[in-house]
N, C-alpha and C. Protein backbone atom coordinates (compact mmCIF):
# COMPACT_ATOMS: atom_id res chain seq x y z
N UNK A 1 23.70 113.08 6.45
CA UNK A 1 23.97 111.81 5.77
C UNK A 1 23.37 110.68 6.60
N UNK A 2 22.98 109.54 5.75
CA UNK A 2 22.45 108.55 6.75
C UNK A 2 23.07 107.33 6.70
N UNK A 3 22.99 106.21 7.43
CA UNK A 3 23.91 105.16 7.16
C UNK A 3 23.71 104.46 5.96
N UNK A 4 22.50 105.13 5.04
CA UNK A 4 22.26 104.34 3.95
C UNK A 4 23.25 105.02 2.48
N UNK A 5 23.59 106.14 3.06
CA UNK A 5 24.67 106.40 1.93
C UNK A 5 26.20 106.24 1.98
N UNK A 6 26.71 105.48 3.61
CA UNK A 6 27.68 105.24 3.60
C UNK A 6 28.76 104.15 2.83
N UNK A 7 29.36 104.17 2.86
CA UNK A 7 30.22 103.13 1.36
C UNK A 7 30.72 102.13 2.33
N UNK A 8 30.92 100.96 1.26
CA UNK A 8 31.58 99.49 1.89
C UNK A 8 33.38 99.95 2.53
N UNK A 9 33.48 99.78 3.81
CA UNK A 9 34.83 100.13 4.61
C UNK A 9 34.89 100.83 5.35
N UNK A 10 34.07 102.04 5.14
CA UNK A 10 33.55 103.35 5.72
C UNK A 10 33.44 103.17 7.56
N UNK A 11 33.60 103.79 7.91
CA UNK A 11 33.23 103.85 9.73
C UNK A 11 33.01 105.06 9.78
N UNK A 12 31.55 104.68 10.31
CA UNK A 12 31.26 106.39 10.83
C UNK A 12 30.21 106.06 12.04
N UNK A 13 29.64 107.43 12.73
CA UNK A 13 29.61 107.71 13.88
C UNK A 13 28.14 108.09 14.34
N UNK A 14 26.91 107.36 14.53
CA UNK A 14 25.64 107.72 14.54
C UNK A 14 25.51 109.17 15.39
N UNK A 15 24.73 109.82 14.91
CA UNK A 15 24.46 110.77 15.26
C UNK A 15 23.17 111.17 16.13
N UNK A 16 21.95 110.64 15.25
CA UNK A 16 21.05 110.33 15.70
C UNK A 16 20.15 109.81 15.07
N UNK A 17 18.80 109.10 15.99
CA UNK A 17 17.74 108.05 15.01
C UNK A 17 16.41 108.63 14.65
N UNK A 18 15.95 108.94 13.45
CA UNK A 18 15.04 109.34 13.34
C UNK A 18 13.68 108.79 13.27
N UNK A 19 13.40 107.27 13.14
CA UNK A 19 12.19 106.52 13.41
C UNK A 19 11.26 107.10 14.47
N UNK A 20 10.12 106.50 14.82
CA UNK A 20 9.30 106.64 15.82
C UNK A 20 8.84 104.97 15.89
N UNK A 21 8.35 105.27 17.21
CA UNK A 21 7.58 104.02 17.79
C UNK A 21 8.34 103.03 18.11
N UNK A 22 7.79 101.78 17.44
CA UNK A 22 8.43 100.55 17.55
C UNK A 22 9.51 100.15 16.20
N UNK A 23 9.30 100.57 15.49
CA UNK A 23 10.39 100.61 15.22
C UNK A 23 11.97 101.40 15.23
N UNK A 24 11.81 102.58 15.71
CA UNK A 24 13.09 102.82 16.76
C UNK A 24 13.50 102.39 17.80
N UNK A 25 12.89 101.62 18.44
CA UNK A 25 12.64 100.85 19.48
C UNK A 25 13.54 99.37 19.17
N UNK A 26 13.10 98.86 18.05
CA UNK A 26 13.88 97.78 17.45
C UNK A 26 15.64 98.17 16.79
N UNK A 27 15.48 99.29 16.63
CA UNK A 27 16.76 99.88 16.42
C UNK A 27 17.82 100.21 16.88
N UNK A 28 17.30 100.56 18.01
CA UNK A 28 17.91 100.68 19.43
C UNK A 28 18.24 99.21 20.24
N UNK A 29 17.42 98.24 19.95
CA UNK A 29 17.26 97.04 20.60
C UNK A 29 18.75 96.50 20.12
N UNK A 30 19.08 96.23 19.03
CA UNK A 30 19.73 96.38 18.03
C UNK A 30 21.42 96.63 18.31
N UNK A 31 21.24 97.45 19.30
CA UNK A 31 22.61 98.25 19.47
C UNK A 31 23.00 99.54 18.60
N UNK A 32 22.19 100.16 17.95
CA UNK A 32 22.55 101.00 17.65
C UNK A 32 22.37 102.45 18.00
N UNK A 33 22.87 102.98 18.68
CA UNK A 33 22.19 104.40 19.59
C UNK A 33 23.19 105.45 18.99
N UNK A 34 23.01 106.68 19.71
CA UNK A 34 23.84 107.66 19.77
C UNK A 34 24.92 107.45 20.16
N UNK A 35 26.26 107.95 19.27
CA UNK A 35 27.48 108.07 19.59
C UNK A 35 28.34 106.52 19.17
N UNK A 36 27.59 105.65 18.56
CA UNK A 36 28.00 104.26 18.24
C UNK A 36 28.96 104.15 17.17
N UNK A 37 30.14 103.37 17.10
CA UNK A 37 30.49 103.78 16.05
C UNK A 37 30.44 102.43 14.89
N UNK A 38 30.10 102.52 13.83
CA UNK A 38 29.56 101.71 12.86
C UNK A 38 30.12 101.60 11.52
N UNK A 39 31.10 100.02 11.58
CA UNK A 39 31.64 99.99 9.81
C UNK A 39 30.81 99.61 8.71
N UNK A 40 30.75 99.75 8.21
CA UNK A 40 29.68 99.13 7.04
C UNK A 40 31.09 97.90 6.06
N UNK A 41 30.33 96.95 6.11
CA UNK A 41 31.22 95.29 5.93
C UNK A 41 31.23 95.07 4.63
N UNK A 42 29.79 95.32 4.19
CA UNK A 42 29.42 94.35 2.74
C UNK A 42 28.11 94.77 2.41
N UNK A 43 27.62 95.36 1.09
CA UNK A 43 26.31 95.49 1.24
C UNK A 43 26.13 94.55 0.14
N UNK A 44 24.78 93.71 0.20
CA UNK A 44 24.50 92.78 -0.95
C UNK A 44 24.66 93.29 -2.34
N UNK A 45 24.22 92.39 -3.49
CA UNK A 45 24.33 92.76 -5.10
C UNK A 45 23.57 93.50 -5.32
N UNK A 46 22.06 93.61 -4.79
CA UNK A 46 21.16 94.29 -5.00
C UNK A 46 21.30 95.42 -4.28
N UNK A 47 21.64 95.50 -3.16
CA UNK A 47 22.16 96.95 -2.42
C UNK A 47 21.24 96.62 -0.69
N UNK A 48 20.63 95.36 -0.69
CA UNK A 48 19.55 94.92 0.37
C UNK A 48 19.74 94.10 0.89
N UNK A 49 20.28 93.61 2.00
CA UNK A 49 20.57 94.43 3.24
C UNK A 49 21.79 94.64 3.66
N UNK A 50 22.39 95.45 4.15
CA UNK A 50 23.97 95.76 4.04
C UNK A 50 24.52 95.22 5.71
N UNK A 51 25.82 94.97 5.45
CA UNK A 51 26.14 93.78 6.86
C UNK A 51 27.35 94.55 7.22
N UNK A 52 27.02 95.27 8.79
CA UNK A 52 27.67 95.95 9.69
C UNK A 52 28.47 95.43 10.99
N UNK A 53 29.18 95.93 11.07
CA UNK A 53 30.21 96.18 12.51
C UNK A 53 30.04 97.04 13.63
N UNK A 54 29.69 96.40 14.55
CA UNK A 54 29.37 97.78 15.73
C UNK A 54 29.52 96.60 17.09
N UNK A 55 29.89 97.68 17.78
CA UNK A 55 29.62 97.04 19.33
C UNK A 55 30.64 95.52 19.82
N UNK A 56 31.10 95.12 19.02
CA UNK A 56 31.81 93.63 18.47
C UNK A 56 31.17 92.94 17.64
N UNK A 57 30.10 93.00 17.22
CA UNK A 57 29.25 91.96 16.23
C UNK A 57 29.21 92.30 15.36
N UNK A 58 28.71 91.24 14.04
CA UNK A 58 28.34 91.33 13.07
C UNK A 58 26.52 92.10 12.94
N UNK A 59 26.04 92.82 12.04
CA UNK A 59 24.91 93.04 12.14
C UNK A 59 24.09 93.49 10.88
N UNK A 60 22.98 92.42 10.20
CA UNK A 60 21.95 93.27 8.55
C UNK A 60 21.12 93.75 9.39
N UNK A 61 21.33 94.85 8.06
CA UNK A 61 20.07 95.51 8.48
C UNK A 61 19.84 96.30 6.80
N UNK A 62 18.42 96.77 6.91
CA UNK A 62 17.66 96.55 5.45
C UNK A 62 17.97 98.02 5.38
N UNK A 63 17.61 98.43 4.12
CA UNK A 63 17.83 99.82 3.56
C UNK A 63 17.24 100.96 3.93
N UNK A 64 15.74 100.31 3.98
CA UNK A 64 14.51 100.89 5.05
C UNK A 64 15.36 101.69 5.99
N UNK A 65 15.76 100.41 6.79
CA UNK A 65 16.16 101.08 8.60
C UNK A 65 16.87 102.05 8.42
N UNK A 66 18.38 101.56 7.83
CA UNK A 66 19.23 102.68 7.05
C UNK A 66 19.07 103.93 7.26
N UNK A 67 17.92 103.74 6.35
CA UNK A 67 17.62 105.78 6.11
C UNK A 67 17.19 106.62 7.59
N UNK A 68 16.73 105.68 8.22
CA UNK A 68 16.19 106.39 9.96
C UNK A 68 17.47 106.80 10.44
N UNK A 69 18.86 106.20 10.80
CA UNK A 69 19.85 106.34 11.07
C UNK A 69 21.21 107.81 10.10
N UNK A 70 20.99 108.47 11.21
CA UNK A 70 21.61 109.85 10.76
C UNK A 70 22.77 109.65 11.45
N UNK A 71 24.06 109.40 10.25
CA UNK A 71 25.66 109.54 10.80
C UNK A 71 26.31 110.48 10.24
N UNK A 72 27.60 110.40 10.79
CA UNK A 72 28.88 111.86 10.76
C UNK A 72 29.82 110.83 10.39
């Protein structure tokens, strides 16, 4: 499953990132790594970009990225 199919309330638990380059790189920059744990807040009307909880912050991120991100 990836964080792009997780539902609004949901907390779950990255597993691991599947990007390459620079953009895993930005992903990671990000705060989001292995073992993080991540609520999903609100995703827009259109479904683009959905607004997360992790680490203490607020955080969008687009649907794209989403799918790189493999959670439990």
């Amino acid at each position: 499953m990836t964080l792009k199919d997780a539902k609004v309330g949901q907390t779950v638990t990255v597993v691991r990132l599947c990007g390459e380059g620079p953009v895993r790189r930005r992903i990671m920059d990000m705060g989001i790594t292995k073992g993080v744990e991540i609520q999903v807040r609100k995703v827009a009307p259109l479904g683009d970009p959905m607004e997360l909880n992790l680490r203490g912050y607020e955080l969008s991120v687009r649907k794209a990225d989403a799918e790189m991100i493999e959670v439990q």
